[in-house]
Protein backbone atom coordinates (compact mmCIF):
# COMPACT_ATOMS: atom_id res chain seq x y z
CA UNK A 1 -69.34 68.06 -27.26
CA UNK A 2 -67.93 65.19 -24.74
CA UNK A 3 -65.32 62.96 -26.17
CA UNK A 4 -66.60 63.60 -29.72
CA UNK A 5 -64.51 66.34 -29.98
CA UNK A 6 -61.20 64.35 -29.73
CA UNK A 7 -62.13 61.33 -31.99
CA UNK A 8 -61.31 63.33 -35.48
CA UNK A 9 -57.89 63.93 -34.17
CA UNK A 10 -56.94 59.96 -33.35
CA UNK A 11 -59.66 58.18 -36.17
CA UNK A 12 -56.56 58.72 -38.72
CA UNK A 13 -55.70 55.87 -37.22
CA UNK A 14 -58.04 53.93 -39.20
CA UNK A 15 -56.77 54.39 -42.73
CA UNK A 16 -53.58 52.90 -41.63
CA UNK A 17 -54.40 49.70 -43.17
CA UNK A 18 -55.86 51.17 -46.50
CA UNK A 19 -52.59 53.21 -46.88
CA UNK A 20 -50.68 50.31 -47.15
CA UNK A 21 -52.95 47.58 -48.76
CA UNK A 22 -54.75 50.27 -51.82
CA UNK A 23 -51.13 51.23 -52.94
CA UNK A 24 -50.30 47.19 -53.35
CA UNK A 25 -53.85 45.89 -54.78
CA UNK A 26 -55.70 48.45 -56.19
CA UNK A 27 -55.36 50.38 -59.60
CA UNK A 28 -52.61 53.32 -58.95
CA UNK A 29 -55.50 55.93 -60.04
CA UNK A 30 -57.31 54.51 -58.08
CA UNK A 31 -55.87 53.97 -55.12
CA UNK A 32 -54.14 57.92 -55.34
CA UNK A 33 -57.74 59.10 -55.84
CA UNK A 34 -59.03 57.28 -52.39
CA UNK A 35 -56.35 58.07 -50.58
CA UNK A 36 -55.79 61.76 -50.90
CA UNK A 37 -59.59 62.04 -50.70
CA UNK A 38 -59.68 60.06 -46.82
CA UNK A 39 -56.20 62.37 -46.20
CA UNK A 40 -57.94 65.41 -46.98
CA UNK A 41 -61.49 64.67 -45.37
CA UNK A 42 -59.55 63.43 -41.83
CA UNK A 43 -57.52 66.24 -41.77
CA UNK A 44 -60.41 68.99 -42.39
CA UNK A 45 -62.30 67.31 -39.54
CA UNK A 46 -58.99 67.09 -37.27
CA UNK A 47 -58.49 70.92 -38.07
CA UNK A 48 -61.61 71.90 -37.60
CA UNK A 49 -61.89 70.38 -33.74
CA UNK A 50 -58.66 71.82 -33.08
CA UNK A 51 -60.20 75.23 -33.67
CA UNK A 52 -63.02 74.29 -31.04
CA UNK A 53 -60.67 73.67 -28.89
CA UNK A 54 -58.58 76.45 -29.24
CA UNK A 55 -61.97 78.46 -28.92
CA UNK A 56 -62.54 77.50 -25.69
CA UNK A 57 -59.05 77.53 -24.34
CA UNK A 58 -58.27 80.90 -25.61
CA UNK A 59 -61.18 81.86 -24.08
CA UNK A 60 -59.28 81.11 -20.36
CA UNK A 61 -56.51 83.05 -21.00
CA UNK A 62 -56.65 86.69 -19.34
CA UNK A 63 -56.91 89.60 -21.74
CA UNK A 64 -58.59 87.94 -24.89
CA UNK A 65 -60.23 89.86 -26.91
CA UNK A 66 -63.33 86.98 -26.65
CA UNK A 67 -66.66 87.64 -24.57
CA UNK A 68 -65.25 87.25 -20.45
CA UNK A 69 -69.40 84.38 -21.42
CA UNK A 70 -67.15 82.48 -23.44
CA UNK A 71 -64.98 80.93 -20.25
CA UNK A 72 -67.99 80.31 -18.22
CA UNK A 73 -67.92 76.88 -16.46
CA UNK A 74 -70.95 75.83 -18.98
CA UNK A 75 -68.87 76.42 -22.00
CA UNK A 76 -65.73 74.68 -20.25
CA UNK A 77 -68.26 71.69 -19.71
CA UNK A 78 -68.64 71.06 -23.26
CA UNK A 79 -65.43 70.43 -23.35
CA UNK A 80 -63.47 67.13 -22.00
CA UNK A 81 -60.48 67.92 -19.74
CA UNK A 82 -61.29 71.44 -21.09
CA UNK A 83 -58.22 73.18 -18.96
CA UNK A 84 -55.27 70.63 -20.46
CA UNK A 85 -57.00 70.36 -24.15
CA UNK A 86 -58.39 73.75 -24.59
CA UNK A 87 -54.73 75.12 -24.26
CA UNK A 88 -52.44 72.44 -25.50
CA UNK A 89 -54.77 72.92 -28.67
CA UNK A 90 -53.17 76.68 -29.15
CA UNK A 91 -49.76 75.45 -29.91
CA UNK A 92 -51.14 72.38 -31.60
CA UNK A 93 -53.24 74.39 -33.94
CA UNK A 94 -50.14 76.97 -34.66
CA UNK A 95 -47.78 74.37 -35.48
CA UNK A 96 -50.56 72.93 -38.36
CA UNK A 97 -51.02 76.92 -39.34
CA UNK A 98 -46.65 76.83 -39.48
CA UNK A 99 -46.71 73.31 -40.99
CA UNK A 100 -48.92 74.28 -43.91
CA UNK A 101 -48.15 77.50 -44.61
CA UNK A 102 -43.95 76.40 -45.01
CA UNK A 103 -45.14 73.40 -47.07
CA UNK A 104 -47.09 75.92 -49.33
CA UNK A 105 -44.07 78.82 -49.48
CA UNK A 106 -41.67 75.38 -50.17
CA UNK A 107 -44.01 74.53 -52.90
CA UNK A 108 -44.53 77.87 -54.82
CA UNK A 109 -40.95 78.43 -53.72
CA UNK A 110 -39.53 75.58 -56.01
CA UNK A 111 -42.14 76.00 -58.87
CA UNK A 112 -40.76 79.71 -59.63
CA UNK A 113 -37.01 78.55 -59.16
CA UNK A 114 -37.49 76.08 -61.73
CA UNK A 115 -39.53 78.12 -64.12
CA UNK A 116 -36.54 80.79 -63.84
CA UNK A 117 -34.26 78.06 -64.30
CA UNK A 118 -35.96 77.13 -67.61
CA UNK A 119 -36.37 81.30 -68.73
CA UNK A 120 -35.45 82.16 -72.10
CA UNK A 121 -36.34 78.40 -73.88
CA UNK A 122 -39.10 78.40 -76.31
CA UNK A 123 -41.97 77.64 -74.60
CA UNK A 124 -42.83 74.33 -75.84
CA UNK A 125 -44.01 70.76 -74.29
CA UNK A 126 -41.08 69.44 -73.95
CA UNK A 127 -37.24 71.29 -72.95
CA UNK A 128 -34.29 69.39 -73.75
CA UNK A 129 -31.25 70.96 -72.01
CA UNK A 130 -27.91 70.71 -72.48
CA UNK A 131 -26.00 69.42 -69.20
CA UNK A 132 -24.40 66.11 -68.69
CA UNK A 133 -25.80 65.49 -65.61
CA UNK A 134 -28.82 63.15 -66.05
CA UNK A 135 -32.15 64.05 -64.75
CA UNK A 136 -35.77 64.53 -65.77
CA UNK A 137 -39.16 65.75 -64.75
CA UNK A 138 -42.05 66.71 -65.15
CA UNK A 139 -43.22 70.71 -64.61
CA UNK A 140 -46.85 71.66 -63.88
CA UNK A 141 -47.47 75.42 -65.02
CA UNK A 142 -49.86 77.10 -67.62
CA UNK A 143 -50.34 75.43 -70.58
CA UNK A 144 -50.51 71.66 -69.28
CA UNK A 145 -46.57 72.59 -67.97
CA UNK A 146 -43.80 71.10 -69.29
CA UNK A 147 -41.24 68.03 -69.49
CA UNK A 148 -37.88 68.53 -68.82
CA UNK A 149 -34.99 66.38 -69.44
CA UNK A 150 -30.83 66.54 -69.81
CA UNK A 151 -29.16 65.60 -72.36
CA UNK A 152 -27.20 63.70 -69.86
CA UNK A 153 -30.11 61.31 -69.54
CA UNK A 154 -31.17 61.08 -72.87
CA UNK A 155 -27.75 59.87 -73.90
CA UNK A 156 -28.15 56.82 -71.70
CA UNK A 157 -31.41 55.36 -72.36
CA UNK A 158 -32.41 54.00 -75.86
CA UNK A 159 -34.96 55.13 -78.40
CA UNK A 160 -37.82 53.09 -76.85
CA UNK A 161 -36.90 54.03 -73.37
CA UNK A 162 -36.52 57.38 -74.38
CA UNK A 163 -40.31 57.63 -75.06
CA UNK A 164 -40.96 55.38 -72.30
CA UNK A 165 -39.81 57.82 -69.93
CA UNK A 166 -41.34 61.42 -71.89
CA UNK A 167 -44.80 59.14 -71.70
CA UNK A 168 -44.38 58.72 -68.11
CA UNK A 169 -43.76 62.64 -67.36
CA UNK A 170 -46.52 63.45 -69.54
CA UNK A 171 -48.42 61.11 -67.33
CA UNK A 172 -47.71 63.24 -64.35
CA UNK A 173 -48.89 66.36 -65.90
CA UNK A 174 -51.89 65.08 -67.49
CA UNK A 175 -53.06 63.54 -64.29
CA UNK A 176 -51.93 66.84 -62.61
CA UNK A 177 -50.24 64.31 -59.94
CA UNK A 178 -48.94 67.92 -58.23
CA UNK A 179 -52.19 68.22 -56.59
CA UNK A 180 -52.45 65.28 -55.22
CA UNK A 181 -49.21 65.20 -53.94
CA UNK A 182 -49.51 68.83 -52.51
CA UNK A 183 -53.01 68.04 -50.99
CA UNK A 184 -51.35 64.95 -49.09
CA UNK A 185 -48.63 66.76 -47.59
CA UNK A 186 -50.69 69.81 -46.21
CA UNK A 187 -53.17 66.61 -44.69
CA UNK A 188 -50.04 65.46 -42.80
CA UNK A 189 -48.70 68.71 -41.95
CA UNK A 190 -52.50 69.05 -40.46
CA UNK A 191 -52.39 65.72 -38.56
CA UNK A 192 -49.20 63.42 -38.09
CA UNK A 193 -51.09 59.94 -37.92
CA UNK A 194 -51.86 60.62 -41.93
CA UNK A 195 -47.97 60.52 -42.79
CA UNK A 196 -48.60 56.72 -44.07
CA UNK A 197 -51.43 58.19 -46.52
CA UNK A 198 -48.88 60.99 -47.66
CA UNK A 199 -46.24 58.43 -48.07
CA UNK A 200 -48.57 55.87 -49.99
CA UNK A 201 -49.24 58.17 -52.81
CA UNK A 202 -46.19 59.37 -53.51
CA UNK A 203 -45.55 55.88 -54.21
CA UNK A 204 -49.21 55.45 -55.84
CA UNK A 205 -48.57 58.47 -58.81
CA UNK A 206 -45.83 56.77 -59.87
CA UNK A 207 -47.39 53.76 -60.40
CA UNK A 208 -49.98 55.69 -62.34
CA UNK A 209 -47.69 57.30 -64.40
CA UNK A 210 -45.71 54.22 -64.94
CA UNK A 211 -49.37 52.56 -65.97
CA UNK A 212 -50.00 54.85 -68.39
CA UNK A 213 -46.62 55.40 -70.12
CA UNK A 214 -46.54 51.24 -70.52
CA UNK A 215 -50.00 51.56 -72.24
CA UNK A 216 -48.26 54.59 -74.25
CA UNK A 217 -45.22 52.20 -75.34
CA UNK A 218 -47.41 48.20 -75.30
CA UNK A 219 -44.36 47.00 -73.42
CA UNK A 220 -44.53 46.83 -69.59
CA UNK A 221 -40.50 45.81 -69.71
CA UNK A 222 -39.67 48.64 -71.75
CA UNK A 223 -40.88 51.15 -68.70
CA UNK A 224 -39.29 48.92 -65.87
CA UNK A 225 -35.82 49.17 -68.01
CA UNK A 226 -36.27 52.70 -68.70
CA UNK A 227 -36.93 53.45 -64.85
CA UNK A 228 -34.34 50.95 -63.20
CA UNK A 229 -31.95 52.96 -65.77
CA UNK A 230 -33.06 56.10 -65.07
CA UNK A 231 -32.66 55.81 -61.21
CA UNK A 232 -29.12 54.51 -61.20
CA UNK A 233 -27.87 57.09 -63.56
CA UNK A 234 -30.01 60.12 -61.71
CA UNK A 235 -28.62 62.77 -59.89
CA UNK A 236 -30.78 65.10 -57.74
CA UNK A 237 -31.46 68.35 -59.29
CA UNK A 238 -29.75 71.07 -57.62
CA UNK A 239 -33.66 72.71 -58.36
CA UNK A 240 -36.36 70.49 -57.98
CA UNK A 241 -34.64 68.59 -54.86
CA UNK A 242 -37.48 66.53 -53.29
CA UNK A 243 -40.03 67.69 -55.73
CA UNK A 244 -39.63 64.91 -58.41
CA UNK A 245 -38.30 62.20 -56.77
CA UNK A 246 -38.75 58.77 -58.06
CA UNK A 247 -40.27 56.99 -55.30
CA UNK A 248 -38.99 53.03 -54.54
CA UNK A 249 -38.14 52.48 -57.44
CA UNK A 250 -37.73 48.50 -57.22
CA UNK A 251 -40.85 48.09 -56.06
CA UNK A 252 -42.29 50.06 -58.76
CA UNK A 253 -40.00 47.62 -61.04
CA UNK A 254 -41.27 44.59 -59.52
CA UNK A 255 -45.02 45.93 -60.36
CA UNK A 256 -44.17 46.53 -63.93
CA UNK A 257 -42.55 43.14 -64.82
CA UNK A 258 -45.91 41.61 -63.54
CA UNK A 259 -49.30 41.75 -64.61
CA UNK A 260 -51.02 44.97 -65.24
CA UNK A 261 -53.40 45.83 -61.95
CA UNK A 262 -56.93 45.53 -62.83
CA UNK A 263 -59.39 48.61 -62.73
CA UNK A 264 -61.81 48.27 -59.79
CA UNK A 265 -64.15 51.72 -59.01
CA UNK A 266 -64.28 50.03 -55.38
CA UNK A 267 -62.74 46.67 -54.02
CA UNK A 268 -64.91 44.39 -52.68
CA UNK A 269 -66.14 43.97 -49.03
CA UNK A 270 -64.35 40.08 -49.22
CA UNK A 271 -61.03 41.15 -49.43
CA UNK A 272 -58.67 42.47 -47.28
CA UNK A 273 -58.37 45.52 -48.96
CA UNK A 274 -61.69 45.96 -49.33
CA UNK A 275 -62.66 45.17 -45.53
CA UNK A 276 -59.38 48.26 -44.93
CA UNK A 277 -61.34 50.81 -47.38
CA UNK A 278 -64.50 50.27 -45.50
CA UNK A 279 -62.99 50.55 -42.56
CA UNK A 280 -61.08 54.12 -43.57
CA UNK A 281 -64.38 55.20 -45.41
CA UNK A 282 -66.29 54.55 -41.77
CA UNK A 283 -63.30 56.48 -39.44
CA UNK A 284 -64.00 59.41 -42.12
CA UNK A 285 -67.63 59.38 -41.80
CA UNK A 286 -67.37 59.25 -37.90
CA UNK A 287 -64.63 61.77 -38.01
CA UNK A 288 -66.99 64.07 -39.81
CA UNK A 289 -70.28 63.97 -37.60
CA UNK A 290 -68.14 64.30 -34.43
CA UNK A 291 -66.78 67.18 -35.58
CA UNK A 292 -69.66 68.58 -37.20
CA UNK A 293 -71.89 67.60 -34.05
CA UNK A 294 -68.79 69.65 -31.91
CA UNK A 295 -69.16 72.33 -33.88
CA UNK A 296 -72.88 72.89 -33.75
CA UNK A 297 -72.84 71.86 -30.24
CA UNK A 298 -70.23 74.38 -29.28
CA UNK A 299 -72.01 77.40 -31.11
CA UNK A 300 -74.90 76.73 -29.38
CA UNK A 301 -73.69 77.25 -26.10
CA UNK A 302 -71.67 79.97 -27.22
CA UNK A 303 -74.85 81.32 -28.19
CA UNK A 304 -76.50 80.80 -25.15
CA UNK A 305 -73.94 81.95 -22.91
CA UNK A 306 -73.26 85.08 -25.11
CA UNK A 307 -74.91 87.75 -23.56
CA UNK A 308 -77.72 90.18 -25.62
C-alpha cells in the first residue's frame, strides 16, 4: 500500500479553496450539491483507510481474535510506519465511530422532541403556535414535514414578509436541505480537515432557500427585509437549538440586495472557482484510487499470508 494509504486522510486539504470560493460564486444549489458530494466522497475514502489501518494494527496487539498471518512482517510492510499508524488508527477510527454515531442520536434525538413538541395539532403544512416568543422553522418528517412558526414572529413581520419567510421554509423542505446538512456533519465528524465544507453549506442552503423564496415573492428586498427582521427579533428555540439556525445572516443579506447568482451546471476551468473545483474534483479522484488500490492491495496479502 506505501504512502497511498495515508493520502485520503490529508487530500481534504484540497477542497479548502472550493469550500470557500463555490459558496460566494456559484448558484447556492449548486454549490450545496458539489460540496456535500466532495465531503461525502473524501470522507468514505478517509474512513475506509482508517479501517486498513486499524486492520493491520489490531493485528499486533496480543490476544486478537485475527489470524497470529495477519501480523507477519510482510503484512506490516504494506504498511508505512506500520507500528505508530497501525495503532494510532484504533483510537482514530473509534473517535469517527463516537463522532458519528452522537451526531446521528443528536439528530433523531431533536427530530422526535420537536415532533412531540408539535403532538396534538392538526397535521397540516403549516403550524402556527401561539407563544410570543418569535421563532420559525422548517420540520422534515412524513408527508414533505412541516413549517412551524410563533405567533410571536408573525406579529412582527408584514404581509409580504410573512410569505417571504413561509416560502423560504418551504424551500428547506422541498429541497430536503436536512440531508445535506446531516451528510456534511457525519463527513466532518469522519475527518476534521472537511469542517470548512460542513461550514460552507450550512451557509450554502440558506442561500438556496433564500433563492427560491425571492423567486416565490419577485422581490429580492422583500426576503433580505424579512430575514434581517427575522434574525434580530429571533430567539433560539428551547427545541430545535442548533438545528435551524440562520446562518450569517448579513452576508446572506448582502447576497440578496444584489443580483441574483447565475445557474452554472459547472464553472469554468478560467476562473478561480473553477480552477478550486477542479482541483477538489482531482484530490477526490486521487483520494479514491489510493484507497481503493490500499484496499485491494492489503487483501491480497492478507490472502497470501492467510494460511489454507
Amino acid at each position: 500500500m506505501g504512502v497511498f494509504v495515508l493520502l485520503p486522510l490529508v487530500l481534504p486539504l484540497t477542497a479548502w479553496p472550493v469550500a470557500r470560493l463555490a459558496e460566494q460564486r456559484l448558484h447556492p444549489r449548486a454549490a450545496t450539491w458539489l460540496l456535500t458530494a466532495t465531503a461525502c466522497a473524501l470522507a468514505l475514502c478517509s474512513t475506509l483507510c482508517l479501517t486498513l489501518l486499524m486492520v493491520v494494527g489490531t493485528a499486533q496487539l496480543p490476544g486478537n481474535p485475527l489470524p497470529d498471518a495477519w501480523s507477519d512482517d510482510e503484512v506490516r510492510e504494506a504498511v508505512p510506519y506500520d507500528e505508530v499508524a497501525g495503532q494510532a488508527a484504533i483510537p482514530a477510527l473509534l473517535a469517527v465511530l463516537a463522532g458519528c454515531s452522537r451526531v446521528l442520536w443528536r439528530h433523531l434525538r431533536v427530530r422526535r422532541r420537536a415532533e412531540r413538541s408539535l403532538a396534538g395539532l392538526p397535521r397540516r403544512t403549516v403550524a402556527v403556535l401561539t407563544d410570543p416568543e418569535p421563532y420559525a422553522y422548517a420540520l422534515p418528517g412524513r408527508n414533505g414535514g412541516r413549517v412551524v412558526v410563533s405567533t410571536g414572529m408573525l406579529t412582527r413581520l408584514a404581509a409580504r414578509e410573512r410569505r417571504a419567510l413561509f416560502a423560504h421554509e418551504r424551500a428547506h423542505l422541498a429541497g430536503g436541505h436536512h440531508r445535506f446538512l446531516l451528510l456534511v456533519q457525519l463527513a466532518a465528524r469522519a475527518n476534521p480537515f472537511l469542517r470548512p465544507l460542513r461550514t460552507a453549506v450550512s451557509y450554502t442552503v440558506e442561500r438556496w432557500a433564500d433563492e427560491e423564496a425571492a423567486g416565490v415573492v419577485r422581490s429580492r428586498q422583500t426576503v433580505a427585509r424579512a430575514i434581517g427582521k427575522a434574525a434580530l427579533v429571533a430567539r433560539p428555540h428551547p427545541v430545535l437549538a442548533g438545528f435551524a439556525a440562520p446562518g450569517p445572516v448579513p452576508r446572506r443579506v448582502a447576497a440578496l440586495l444584489g443580483p441574483a447568482p447565475a445557474v452554472h451546471v459547472w464553472p469554468s476551468l478560467f476562473t478561480a472557482v473553477g480552477v478550486a473545483a477542479w482541483t477538489a474534483a482531482a484530490g477526490t479522484m486521487i483520494s479514491a484510487l489510493s484507497s481503493a488500490n490500499s484496499a485491494v492491495t492489503l487483501f491480497l496479502v492478507l490472502k497470501a499470508a492467510t494460511p489454507l
